[in-house]
Protein backbone atom coordinates (compact mmCIF):
# COMPACT_ATOMS: atom_id res chain seq x y z
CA UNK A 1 40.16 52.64 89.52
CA UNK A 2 38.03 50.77 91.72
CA UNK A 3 37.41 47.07 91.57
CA UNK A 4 33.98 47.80 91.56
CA UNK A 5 34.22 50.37 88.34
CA UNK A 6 36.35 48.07 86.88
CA UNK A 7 33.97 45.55 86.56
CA UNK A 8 31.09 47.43 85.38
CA UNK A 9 33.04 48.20 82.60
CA UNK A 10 34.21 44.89 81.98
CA UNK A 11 30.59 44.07 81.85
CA UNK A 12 29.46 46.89 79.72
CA UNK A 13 31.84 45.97 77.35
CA UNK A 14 31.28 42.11 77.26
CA UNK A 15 27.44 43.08 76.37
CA UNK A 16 28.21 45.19 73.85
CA UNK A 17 30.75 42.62 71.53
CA UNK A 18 27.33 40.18 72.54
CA UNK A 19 25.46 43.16 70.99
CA UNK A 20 27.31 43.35 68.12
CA UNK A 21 27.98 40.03 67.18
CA UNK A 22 24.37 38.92 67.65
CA UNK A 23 24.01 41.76 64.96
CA UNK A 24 26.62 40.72 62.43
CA UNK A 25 24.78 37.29 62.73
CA UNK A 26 21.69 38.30 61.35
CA UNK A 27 23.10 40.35 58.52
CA UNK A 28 25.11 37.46 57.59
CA UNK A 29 22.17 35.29 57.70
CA UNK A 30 20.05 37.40 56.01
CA UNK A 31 21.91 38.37 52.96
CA UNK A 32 22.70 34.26 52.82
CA UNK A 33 19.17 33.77 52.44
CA UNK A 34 18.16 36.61 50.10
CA UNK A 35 21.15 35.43 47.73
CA UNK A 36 20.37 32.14 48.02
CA UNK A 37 16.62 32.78 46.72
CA UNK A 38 18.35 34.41 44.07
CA UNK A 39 20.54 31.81 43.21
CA UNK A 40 17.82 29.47 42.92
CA UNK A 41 15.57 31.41 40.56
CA UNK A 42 18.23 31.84 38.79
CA UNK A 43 19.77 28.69 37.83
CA UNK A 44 16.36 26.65 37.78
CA UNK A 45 15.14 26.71 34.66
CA UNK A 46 10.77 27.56 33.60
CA UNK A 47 8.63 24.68 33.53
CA UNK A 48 7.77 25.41 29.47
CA UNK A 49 11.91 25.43 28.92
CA UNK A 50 12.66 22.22 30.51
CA UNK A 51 9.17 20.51 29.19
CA UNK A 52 10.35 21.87 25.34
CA UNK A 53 13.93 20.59 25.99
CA UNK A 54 12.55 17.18 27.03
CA UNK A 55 10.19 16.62 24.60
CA UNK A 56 12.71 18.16 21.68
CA UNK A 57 15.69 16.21 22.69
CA UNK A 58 17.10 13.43 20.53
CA UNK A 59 15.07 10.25 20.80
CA UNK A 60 12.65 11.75 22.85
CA UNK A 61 10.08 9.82 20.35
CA UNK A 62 11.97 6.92 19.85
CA UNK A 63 13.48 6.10 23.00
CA UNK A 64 10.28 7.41 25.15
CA UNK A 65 8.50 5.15 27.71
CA UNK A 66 5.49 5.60 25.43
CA UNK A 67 7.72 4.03 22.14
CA UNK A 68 7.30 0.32 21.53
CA UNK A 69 10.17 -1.56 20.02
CA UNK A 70 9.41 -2.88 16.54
CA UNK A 71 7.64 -6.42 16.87
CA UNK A 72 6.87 -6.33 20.72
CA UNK A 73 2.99 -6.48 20.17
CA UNK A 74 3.09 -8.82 17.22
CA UNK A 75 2.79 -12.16 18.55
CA UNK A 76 -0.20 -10.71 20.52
CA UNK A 77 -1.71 -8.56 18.02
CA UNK A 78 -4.40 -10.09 15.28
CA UNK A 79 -2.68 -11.11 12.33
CA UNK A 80 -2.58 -8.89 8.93
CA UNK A 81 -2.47 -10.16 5.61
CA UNK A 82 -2.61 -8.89 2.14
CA UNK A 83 -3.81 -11.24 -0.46
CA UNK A 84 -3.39 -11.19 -3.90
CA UNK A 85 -4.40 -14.01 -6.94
CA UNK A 86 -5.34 -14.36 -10.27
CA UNK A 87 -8.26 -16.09 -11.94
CA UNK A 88 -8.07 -17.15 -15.44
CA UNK A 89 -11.97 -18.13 -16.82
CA UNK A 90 -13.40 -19.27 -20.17
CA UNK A 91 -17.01 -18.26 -21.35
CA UNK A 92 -19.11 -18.39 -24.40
CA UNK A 93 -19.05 -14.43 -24.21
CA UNK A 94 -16.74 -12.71 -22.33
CA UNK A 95 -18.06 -9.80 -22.29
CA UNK A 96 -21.30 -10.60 -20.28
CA UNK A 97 -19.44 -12.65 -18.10
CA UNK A 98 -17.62 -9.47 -16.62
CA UNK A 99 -20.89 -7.95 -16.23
CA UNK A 100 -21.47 -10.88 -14.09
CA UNK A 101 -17.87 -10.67 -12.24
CA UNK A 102 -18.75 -7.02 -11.55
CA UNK A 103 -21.81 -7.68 -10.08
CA UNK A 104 -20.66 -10.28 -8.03
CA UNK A 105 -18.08 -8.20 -6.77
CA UNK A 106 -20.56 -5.42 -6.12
CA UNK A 107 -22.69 -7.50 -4.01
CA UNK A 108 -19.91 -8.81 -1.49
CA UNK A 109 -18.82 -4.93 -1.20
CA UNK A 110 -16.38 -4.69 -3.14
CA UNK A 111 -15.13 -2.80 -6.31
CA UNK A 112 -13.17 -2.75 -9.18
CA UNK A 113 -10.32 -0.79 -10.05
CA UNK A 114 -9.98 -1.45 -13.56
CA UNK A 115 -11.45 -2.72 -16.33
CA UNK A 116 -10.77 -3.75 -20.20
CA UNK A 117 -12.32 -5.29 -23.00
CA UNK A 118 -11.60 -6.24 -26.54
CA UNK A 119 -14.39 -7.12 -28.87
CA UNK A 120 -13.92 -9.80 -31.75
CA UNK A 121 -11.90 -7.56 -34.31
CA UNK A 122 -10.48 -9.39 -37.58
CA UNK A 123 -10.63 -12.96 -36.17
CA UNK A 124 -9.04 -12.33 -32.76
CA UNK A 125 -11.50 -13.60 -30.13
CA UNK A 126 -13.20 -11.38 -27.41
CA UNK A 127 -11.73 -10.97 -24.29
CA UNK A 128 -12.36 -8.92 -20.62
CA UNK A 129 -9.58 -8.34 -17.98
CA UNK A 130 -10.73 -6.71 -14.46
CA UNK A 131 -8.68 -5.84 -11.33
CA UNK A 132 -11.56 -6.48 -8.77
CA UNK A 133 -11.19 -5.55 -4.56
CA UNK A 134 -13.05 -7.79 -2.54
CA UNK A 135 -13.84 -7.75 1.07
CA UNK A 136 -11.45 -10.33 2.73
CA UNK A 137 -14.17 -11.77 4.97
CA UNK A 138 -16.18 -12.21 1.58
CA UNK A 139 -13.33 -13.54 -0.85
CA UNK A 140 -14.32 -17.13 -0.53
CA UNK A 141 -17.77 -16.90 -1.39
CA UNK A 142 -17.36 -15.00 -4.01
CA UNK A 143 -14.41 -16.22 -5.61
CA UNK A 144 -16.67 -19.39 -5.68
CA UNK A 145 -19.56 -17.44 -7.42
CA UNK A 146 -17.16 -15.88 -10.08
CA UNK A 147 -15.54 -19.38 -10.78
CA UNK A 148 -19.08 -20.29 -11.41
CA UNK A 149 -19.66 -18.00 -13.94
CA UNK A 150 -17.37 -19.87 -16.53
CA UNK A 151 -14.78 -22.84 -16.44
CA UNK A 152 -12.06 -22.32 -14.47
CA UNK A 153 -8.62 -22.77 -16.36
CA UNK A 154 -6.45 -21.39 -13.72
CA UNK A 155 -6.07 -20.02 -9.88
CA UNK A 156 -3.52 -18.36 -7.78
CA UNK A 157 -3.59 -16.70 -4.22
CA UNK A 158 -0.56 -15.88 -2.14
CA UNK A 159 -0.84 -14.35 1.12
CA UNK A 160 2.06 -11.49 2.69
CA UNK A 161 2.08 -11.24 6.24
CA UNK A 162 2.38 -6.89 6.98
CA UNK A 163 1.70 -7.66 11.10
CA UNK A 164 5.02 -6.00 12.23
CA UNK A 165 4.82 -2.89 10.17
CA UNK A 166 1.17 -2.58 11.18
CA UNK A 167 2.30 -2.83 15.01
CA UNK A 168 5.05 -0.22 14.41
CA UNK A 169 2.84 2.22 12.67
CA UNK A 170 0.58 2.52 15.36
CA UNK A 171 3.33 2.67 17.96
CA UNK A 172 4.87 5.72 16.33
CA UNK A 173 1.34 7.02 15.52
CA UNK A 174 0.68 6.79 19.61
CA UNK A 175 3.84 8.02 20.28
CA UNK A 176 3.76 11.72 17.45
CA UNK A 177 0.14 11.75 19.24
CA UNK A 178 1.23 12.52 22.64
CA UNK A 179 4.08 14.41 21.66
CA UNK A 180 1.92 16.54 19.71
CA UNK A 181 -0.65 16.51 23.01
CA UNK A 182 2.08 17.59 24.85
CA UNK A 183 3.32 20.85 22.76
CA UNK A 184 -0.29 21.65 22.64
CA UNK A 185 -0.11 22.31 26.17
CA UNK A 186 3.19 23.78 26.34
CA UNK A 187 2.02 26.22 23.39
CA UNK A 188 -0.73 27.77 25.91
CA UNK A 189 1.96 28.01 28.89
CA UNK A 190 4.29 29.45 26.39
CA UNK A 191 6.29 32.77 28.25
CA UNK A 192 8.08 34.02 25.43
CA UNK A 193 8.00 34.98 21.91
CA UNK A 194 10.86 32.71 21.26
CA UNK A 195 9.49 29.84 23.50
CA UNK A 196 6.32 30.42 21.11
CA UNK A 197 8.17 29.74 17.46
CA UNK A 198 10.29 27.04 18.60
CA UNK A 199 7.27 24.91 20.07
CA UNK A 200 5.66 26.02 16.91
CA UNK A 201 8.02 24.50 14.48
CA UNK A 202 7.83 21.66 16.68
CA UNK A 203 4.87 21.40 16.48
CA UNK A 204 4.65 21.76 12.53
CA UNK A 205 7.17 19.05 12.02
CA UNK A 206 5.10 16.55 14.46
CA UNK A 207 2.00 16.95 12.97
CA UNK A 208 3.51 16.37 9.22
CA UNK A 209 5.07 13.15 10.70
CA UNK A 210 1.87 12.23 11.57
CA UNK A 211 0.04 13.10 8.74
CA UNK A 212 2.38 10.74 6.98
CA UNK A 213 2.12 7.62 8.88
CA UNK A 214 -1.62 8.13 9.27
CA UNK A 215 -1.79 7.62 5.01
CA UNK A 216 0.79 4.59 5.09
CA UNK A 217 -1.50 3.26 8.08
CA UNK A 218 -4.45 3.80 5.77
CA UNK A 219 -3.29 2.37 2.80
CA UNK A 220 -1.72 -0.56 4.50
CA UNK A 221 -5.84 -1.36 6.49
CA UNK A 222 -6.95 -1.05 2.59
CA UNK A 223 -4.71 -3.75 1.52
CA UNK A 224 -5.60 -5.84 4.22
CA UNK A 225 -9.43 -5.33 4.64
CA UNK A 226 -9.28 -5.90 0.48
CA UNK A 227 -8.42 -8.74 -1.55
CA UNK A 228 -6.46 -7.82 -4.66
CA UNK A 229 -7.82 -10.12 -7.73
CA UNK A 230 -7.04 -9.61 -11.38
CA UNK A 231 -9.70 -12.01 -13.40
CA UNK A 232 -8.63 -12.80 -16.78
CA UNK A 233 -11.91 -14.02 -19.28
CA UNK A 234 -11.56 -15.21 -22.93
CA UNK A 235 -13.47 -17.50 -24.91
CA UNK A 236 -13.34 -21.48 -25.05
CA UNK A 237 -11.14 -21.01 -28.36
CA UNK A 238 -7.97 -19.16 -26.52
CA UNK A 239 -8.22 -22.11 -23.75
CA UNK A 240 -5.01 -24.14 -22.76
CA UNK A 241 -4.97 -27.88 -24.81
CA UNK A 242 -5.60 -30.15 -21.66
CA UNK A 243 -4.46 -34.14 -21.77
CA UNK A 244 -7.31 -36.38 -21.78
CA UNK A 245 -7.77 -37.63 -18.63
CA UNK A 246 -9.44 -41.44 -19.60
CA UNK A 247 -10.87 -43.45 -22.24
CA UNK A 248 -13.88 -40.79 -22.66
CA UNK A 249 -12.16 -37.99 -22.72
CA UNK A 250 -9.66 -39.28 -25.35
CA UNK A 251 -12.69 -40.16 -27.67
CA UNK A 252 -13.84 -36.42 -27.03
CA UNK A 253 -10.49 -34.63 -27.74
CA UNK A 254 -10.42 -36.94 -31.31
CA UNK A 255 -13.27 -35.96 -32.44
CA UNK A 256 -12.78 -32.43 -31.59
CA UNK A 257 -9.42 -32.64 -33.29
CA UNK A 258 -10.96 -34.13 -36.34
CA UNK A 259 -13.49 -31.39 -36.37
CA UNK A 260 -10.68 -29.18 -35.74
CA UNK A 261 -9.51 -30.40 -38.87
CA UNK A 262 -12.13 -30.80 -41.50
CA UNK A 263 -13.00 -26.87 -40.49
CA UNK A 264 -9.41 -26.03 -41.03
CA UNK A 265 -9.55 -28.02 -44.54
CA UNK A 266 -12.30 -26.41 -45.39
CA UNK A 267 -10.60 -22.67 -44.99
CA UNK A 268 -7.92 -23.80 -46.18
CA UNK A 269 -9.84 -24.95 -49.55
CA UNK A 270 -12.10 -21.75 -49.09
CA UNK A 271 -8.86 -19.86 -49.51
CA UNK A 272 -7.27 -21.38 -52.61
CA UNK A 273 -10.50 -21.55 -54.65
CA UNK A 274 -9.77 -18.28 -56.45
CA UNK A 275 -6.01 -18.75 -57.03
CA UNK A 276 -7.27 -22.33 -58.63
CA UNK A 277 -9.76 -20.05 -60.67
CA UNK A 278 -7.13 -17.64 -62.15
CA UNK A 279 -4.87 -21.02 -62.68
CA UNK A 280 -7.52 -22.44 -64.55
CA UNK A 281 -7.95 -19.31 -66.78
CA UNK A 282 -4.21 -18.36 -67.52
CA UNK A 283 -4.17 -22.28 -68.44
CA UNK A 284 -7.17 -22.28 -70.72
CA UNK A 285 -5.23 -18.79 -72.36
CA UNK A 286 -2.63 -20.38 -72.76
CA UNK A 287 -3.77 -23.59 -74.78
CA UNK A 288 -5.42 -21.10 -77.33
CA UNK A 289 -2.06 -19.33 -77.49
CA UNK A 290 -0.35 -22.63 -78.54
CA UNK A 291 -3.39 -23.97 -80.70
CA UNK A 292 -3.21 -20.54 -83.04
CA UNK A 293 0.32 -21.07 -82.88
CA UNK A 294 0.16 -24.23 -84.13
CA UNK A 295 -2.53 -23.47 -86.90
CA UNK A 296 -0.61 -20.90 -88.05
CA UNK A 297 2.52 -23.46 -88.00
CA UNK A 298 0.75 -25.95 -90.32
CA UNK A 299 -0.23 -23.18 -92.51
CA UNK A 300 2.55 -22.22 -93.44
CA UNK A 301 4.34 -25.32 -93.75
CA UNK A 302 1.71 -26.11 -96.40
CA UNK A 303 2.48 -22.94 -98.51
């Protein structure tokens, strides 16, 4: 063969292996890509799966960014107190005096929870017990008009500071309130009937938490916004004895002693009048008994 055929065939045969690798390149590059697509959409998981997983996991509500430790906002946060007491009055009656606590109460905006009364029954004395809520902005001024209302024989008030636990209920109220926010949304996105129950029960469980702390959160703002007050009323004979404070006051609780005293003489006399009555009869019975006795005696000793 020529040296001339020889290398157009040399050349013929170097373009085609160019040909034909330039080919096998693409194919390999192509199916690379189209599997790699694959691949991806595979293995990455839907938006609504991964959201759900997130917001299901373990501490999700706890250890969140949105979670605030218990007693991080209470140095800043306005203090909450519940106060409680007890009043203990005397009053001529009573019974029209807690007429008068209840209105007093009534005008501050408060109310009152309970109420009892016992009337003056066989000797005991009338009494009137109430367990009044008062407005804490209000309780001064009005525990100052119900002390006026009678004399004042005793007063307590103690204070219990509830600021942490009101900071950590609303933390975890925030907190079950944008989780629940959140499943809302994933509950419209939702792809799948199974995606749909499981956000769902999520959901459910959420909102019961939440309906939970919302009523201790309640109840705890009632305490604090009210004043708790029991007021105890009975009449100036069930009042405590009191030491006489000076030479006036001594005079005062003598004479009411000796007053005290002739009135309990006088029952006491009151009481034993009849049994002195039937003593008196059985005696005078008895002294005719003996005088017949004796007549009859003498009579006979004269026979």
């Amino acid at each position: 063969m020529k040296t001339s055929q020889r290398l157009a065939l040399a050349g013929a045969l170097a373009l085609t292996g160019v040909l034909a690798l330039a080919g096998c390149t693409s194919a390999d590059t192509s199916t690379d890509r189209v599997s790699g697509v694959e691949t991806a959409e595979s293995l990455a998981p839907s938006y609504s799966n991964d959201a759900l997983t997130q917001e299901m996991a373990p501490g999700s509500q706890e250890g969140g960014q949105e979670s605030t430790p218990q007693g991080a906002g209470a140095d800043s946060a306005e203090r909450s107190q519940i106060i409680t007491g007890d009043l203990y009055l005397t009053a001529e009656d009573p019974l029209a005096t807690a007429d008068a606590v209840e209105t007093q109460v009534n005008a501050a905006g408060g109310r009152v929870d309970s109420r009892s009364e016992t009337a003056q029954i066989d000797g005991n004395t009338p009494r009137a017990s109430l367990w009044v809520r008062i407005p804490a902005d209000a309780l001064e001024d009005t525990l100052d008009a119900i002390e006026a209302l009678g004399v004042l024989e005793s007063k307590t008030l103690s204070n219990q500071d509830v600021t942490l636990q009101v900071v950590d209920l609303d933390a975890r109220i925030a907190v079950l309130e944008g989780s629940i926010e959140r499943l809302q949304e994933l509950l419209e996105d939702a792809a799948s009937t199974a995606d749909l129950v499981e956000i769902e029960t999520a959901l459910s469980e959420r909102q019961g938490e939440l309906d939970s702390l919302n009523s201790q959160r309640n109840y705890l703002s009632d305490q604090v916004q009210y004043a708790s007050i029991g007021v105890d009323i009975r009449s100036p004979e069930d009042a405590p004895e009191r030491e006489p404070d000076g030479f006036v006051d001594g005079i005062v609780a003598g004479w009411q002693a000796m007053l005290a005293f002739f009135a309990g003489s006088i029952v006491f006399f009151g009481v034993i009048v009849p049994w002195l009555g039937l003593l008196v009869a059985l005696s005078i019975v008895l002294w005719i008994a003996l005088r017949i006795r004796r007549r009859n005696t003498t009579r006979r000793g004269g026979d």
